[in-house]
PDB file of N, CA and C in Angstrom:
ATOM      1  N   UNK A   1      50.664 111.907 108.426  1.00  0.00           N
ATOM      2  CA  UNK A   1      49.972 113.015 109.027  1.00  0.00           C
ATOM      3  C   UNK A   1      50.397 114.298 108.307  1.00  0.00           C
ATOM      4  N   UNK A   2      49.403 115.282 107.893  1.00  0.00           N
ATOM      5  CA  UNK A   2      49.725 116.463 107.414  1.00  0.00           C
ATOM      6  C   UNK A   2      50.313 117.181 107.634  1.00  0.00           C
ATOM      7  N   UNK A   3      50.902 118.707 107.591  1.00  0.00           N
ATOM      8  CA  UNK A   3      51.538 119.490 107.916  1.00  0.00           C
ATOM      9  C   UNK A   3      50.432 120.318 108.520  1.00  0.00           C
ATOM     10  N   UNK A   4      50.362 120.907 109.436  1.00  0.00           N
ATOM     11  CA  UNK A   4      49.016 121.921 109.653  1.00  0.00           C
ATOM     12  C   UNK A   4      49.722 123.350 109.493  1.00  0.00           C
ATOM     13  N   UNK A   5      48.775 124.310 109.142  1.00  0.00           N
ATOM     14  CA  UNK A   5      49.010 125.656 109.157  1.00  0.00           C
ATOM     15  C   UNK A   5      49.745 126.149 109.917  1.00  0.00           C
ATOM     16  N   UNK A   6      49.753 126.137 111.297  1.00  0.00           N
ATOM     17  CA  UNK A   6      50.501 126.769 112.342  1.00  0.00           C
ATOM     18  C   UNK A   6      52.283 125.823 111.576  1.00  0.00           C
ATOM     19  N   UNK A   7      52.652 124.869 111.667  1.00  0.00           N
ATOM     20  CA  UNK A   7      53.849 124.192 111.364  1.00  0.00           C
ATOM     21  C   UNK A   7      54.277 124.913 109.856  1.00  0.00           C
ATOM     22  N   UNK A   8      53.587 125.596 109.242  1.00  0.00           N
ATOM     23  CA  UNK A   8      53.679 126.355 107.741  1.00  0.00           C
ATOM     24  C   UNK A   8      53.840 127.766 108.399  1.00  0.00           C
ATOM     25  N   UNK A   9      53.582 128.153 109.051  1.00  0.00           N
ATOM     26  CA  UNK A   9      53.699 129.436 109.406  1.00  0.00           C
ATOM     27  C   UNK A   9      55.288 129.811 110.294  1.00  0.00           C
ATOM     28  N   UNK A  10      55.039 128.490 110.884  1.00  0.00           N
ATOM     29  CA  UNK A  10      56.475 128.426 111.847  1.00  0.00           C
ATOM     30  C   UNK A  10      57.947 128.543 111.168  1.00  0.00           C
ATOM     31  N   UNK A  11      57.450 127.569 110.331  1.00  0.00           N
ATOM     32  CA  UNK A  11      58.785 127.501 109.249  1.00  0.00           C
ATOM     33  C   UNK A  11      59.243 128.464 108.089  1.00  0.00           C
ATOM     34  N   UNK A  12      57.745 128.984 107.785  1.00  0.00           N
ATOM     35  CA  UNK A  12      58.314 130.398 107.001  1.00  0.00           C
ATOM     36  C   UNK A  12      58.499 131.435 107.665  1.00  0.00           C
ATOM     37  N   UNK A  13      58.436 131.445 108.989  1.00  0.00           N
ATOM     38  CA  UNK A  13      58.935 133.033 109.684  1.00  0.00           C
ATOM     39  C   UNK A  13      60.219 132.808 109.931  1.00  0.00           C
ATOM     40  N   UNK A  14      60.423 131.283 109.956  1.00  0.00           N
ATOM     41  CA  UNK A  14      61.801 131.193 110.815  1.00  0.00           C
ATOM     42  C   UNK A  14      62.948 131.252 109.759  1.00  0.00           C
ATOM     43  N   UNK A  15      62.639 130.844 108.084  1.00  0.00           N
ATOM     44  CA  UNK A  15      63.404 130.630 107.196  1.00  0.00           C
ATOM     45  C   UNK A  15      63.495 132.348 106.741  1.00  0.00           C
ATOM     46  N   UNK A  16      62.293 132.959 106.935  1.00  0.00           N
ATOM     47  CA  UNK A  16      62.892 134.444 106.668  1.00  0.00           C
ATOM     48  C   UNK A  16      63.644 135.423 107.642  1.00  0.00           C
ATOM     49  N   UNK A  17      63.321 135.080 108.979  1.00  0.00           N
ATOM     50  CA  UNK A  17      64.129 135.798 109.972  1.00  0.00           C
ATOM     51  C   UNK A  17      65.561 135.108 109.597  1.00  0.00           C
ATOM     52  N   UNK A  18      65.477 133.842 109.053  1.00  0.00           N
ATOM     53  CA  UNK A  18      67.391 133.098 109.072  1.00  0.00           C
ATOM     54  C   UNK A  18      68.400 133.746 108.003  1.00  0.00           C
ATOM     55  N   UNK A  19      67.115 134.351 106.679  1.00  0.00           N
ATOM     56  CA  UNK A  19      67.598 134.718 105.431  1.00  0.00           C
ATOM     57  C   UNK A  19      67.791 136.010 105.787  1.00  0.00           C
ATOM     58  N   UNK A  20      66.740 136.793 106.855  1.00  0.00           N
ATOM     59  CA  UNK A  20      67.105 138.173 106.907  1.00  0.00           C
ATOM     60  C   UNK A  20      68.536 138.509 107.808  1.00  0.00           C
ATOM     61  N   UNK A  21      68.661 137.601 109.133  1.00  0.00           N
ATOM     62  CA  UNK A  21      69.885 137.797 110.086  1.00  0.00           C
ATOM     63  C   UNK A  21      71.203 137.277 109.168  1.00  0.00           C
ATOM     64  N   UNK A  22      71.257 136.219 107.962  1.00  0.00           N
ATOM     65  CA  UNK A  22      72.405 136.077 107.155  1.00  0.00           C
ATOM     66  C   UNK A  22      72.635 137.445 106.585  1.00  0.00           C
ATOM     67  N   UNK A  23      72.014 137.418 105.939  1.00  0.00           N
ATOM     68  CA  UNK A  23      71.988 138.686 104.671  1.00  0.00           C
ATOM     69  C   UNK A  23      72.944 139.962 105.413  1.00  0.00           C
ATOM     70  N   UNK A  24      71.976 140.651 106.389  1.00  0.00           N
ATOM     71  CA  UNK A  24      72.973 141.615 107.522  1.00  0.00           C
ATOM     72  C   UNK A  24      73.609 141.196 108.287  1.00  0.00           C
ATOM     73  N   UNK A  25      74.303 140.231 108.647  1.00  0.00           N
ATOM     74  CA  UNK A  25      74.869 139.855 109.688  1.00  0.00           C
ATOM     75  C   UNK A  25      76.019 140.520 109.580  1.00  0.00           C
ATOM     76  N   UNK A  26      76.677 140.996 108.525  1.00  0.00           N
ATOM     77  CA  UNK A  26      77.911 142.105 108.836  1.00  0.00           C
ATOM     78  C   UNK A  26      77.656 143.104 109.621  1.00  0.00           C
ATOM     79  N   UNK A  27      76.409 143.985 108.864  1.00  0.00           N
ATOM     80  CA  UNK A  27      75.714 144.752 109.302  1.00  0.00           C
ATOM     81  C   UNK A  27      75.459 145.072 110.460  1.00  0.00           C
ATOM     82  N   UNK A  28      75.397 143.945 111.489  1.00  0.00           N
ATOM     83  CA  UNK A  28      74.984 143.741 112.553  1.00  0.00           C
ATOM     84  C   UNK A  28      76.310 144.233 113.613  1.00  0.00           C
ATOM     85  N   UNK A  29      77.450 143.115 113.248  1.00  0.00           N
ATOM     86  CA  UNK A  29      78.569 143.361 113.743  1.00  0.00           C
ATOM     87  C   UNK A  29      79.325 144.741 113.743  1.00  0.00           C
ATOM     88  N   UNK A  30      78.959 145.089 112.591  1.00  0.00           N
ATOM     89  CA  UNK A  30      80.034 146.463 112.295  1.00  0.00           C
ATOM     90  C   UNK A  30      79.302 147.329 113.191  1.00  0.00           C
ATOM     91  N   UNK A  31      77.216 146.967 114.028  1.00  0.00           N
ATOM     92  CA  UNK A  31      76.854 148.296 114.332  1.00  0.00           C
ATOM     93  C   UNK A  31      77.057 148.163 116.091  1.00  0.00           C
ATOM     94  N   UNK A  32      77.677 146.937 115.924  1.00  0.00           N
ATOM     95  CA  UNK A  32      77.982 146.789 117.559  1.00  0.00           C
ATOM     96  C   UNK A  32      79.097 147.151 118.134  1.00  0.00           C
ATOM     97  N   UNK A  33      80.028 147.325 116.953  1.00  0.00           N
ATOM     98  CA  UNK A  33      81.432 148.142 117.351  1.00  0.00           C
ATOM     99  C   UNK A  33      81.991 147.294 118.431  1.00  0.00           C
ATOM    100  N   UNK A  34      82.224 148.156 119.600  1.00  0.00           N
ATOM    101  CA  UNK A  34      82.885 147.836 120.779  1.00  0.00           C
ATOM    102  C   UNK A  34      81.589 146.804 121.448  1.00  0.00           C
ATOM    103  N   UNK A  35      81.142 146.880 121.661  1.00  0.00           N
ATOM    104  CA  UNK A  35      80.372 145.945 121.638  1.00  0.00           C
ATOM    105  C   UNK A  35      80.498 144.435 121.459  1.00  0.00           C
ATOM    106  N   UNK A  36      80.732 144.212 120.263  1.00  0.00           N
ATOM    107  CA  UNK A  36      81.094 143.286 119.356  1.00  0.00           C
ATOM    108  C   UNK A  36      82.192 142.460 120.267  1.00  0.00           C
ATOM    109  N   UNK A  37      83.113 142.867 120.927  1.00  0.00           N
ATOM    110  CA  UNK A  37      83.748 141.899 122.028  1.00  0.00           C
ATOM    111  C   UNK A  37      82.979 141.159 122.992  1.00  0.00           C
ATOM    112  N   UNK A  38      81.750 141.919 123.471  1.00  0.00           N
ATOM    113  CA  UNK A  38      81.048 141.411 124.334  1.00  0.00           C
ATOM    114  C   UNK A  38      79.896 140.615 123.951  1.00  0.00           C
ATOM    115  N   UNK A  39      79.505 140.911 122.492  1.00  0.00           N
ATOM    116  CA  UNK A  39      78.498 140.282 121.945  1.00  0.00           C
ATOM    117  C   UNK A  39      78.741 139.387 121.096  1.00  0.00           C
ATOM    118  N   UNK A  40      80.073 139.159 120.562  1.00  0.00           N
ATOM    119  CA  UNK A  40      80.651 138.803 119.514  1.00  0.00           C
ATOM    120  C   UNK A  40      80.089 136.618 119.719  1.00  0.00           C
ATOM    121  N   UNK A  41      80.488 136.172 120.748  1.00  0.00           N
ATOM    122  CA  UNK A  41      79.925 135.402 121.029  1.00  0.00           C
ATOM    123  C   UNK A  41      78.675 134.691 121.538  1.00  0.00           C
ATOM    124  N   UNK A  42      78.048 135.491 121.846  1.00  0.00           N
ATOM    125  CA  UNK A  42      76.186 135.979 122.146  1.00  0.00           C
ATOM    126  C   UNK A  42      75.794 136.069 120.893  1.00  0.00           C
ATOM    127  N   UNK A  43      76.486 136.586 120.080  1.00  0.00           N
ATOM    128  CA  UNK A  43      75.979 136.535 118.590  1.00  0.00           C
ATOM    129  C   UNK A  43      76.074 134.822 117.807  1.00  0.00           C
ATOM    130  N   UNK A  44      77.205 134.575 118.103  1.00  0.00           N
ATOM    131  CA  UNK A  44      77.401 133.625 117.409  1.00  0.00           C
ATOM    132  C   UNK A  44      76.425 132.194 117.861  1.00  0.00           C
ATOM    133  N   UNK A  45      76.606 131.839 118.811  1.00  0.00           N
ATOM    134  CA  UNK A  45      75.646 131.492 119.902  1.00  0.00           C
ATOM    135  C   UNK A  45      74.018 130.889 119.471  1.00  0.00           C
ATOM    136  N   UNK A  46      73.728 132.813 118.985  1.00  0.00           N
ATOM    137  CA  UNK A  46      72.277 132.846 118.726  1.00  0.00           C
ATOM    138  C   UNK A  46      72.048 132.332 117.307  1.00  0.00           C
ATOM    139  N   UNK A  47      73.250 132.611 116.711  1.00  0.00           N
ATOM    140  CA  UNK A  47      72.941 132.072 114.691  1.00  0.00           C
ATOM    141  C   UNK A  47      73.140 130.470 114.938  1.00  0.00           C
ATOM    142  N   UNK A  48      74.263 130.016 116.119  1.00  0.00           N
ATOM    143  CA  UNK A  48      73.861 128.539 115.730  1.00  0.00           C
ATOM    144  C   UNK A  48      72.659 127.822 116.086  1.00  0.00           C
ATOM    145  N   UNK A  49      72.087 128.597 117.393  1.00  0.00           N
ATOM    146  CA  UNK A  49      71.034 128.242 117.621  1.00  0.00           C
ATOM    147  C   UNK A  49      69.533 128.365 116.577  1.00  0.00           C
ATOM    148  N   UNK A  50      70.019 129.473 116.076  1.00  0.00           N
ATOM    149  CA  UNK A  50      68.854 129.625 114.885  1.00  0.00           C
ATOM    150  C   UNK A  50      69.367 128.354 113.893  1.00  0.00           C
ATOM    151  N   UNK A  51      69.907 128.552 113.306  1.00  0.00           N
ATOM    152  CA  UNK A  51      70.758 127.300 112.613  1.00  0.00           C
ATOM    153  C   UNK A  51      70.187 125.946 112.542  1.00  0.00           C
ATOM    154  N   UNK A  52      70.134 125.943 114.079  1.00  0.00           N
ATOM    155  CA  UNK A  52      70.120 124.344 114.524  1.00  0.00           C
ATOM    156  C   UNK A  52      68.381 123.940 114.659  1.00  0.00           C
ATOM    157  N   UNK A  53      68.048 125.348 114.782  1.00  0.00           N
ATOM    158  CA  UNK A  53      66.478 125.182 114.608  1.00  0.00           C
ATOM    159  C   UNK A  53      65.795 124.721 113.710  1.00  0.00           C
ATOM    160  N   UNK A  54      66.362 126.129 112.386  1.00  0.00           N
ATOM    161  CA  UNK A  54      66.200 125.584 111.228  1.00  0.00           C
ATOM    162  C   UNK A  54      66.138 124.380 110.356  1.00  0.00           C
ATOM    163  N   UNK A  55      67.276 123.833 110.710  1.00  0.00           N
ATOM    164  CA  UNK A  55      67.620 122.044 110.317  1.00  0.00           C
ATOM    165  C   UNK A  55      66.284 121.473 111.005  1.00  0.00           C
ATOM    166  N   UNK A  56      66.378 121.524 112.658  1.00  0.00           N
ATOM    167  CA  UNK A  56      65.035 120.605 113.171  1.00  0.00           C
ATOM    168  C   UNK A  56      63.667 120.554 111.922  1.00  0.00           C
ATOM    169  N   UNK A  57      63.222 122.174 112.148  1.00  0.00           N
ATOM    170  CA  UNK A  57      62.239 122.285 110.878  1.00  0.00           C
ATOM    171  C   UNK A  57      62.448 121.666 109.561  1.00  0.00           C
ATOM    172  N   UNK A  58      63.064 121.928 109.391  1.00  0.00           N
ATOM    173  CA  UNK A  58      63.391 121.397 108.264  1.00  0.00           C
ATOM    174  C   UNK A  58      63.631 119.392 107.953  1.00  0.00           C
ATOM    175  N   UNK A  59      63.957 119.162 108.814  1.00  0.00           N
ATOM    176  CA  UNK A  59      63.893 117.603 108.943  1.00  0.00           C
ATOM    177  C   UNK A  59      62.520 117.165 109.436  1.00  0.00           C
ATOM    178  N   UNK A  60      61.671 117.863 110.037  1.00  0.00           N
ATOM    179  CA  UNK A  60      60.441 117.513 110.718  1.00  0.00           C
ATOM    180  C   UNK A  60      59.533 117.500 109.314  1.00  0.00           C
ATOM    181  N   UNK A  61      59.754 118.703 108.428  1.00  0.00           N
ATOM    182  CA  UNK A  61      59.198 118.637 107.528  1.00  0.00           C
ATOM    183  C   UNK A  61      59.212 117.433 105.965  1.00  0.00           C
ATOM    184  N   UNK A  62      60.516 117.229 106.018  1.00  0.00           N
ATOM    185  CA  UNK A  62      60.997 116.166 105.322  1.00  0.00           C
ATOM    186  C   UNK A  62      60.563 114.584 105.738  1.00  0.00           C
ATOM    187  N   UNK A  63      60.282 114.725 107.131  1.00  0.00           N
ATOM    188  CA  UNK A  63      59.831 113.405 108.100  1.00  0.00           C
ATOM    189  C   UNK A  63      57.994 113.347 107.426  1.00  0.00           C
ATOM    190  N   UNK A  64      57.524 114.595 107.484  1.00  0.00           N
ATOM    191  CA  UNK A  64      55.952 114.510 107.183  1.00  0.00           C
ATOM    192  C   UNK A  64      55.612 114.364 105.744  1.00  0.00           C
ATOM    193  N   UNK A  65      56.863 114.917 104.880  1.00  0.00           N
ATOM    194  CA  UNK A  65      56.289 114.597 103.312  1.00  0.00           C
ATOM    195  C   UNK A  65      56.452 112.993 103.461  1.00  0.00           C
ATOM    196  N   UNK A  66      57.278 112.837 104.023  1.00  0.00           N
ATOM    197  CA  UNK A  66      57.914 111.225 103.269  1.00  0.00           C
ATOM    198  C   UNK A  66      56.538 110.119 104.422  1.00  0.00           C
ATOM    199  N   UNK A  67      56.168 110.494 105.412  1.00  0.00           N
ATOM    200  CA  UNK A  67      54.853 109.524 106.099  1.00  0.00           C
ATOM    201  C   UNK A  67      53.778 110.007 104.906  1.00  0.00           C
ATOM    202  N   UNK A  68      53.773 111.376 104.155  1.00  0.00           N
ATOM    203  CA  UNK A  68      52.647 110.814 103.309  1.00  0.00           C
ATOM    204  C   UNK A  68      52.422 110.965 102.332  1.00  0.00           C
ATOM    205  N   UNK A  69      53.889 110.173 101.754  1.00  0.00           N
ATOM    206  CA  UNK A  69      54.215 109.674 100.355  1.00  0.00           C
ATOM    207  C   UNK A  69      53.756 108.051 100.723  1.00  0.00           C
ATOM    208  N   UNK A  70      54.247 107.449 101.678  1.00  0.00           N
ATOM    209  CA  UNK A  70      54.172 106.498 102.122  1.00  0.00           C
ATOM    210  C   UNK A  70      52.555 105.830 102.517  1.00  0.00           C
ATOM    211  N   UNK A  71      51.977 106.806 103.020  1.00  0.00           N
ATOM    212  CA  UNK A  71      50.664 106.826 103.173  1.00  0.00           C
ATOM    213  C   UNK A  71      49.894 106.742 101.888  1.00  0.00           C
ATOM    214  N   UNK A  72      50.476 107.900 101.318  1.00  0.00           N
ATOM    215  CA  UNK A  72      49.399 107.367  99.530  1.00  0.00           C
ATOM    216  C   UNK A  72      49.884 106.361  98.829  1.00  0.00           C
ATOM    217  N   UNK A  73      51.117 105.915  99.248  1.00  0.00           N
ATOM    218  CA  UNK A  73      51.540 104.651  98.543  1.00  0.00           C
ATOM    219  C   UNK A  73      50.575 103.493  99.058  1.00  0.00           C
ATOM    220  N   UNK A  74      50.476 103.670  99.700  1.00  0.00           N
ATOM    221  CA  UNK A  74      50.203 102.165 101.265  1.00  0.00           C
ATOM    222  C   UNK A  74      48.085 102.293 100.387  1.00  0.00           C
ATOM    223  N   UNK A  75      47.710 103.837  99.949  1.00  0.00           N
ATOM    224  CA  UNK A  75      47.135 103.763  99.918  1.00  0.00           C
ATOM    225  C   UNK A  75      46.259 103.753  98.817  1.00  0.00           C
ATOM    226  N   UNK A  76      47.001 103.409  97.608  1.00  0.00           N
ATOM    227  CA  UNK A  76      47.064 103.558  96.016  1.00  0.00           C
ATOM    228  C   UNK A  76      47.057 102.180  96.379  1.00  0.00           C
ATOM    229  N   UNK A  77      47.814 101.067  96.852  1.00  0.00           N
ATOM    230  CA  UNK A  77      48.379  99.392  96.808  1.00  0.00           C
ATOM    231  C   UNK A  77      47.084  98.903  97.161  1.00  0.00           C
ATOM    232  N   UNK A  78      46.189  99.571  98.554  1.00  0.00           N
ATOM    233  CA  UNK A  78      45.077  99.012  98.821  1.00  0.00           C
ATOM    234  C   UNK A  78      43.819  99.065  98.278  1.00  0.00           C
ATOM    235  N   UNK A  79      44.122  99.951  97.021  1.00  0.00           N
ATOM    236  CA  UNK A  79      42.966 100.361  96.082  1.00  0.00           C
ATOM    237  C   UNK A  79      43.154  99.429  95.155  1.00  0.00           C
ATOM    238  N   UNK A  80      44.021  99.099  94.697  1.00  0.00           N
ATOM    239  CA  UNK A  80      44.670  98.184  93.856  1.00  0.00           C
ATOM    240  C   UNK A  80      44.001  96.738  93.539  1.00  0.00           C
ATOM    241  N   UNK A  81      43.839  96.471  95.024  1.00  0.00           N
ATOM    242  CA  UNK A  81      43.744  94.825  95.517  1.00  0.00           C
ATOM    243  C   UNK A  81      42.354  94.829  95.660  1.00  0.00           C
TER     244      UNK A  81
END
């Protein structure tokens, strides 16, 4: 089964919001100051959760190339015969 547009869209907002919250993530901390005690783990929290998202996407996507590698294989063999 294909990837559809919306699942392409999902994964590139989410891989640039992940690249943009790495990139500043000092940034982030240093602007929370005092803060940063109270958020310090709310923060962390939220990057593994982004994190852990990311991977999902990212394996979901790896799951759909490989059904249709498999699919044009299955479907190159039956052209074959």
């Amino acid at each position: 089964m294909p990837i559809n547009r919306t699942e392409i869209i999902y994964l590139c907002t989410g891989a640039l919001a992940g690249f943009f919250v790495a990139k500043n993530f000092d940034k982030f901390k240093e602007k929370a100051g005092p803060l940063n005690e109270k958020l310090g783990p709310l923060l962390e929290t939220a990057a593994e959760a982004a994190r852990d998202a990311y991977a999902a996407a990212t394996r979901r996507v790896a799951e759909r190339a490989e059904e249709m590698q498999d699919a044009a294989a299955a479907a190159s063999t039956s052209a074959q015969e």
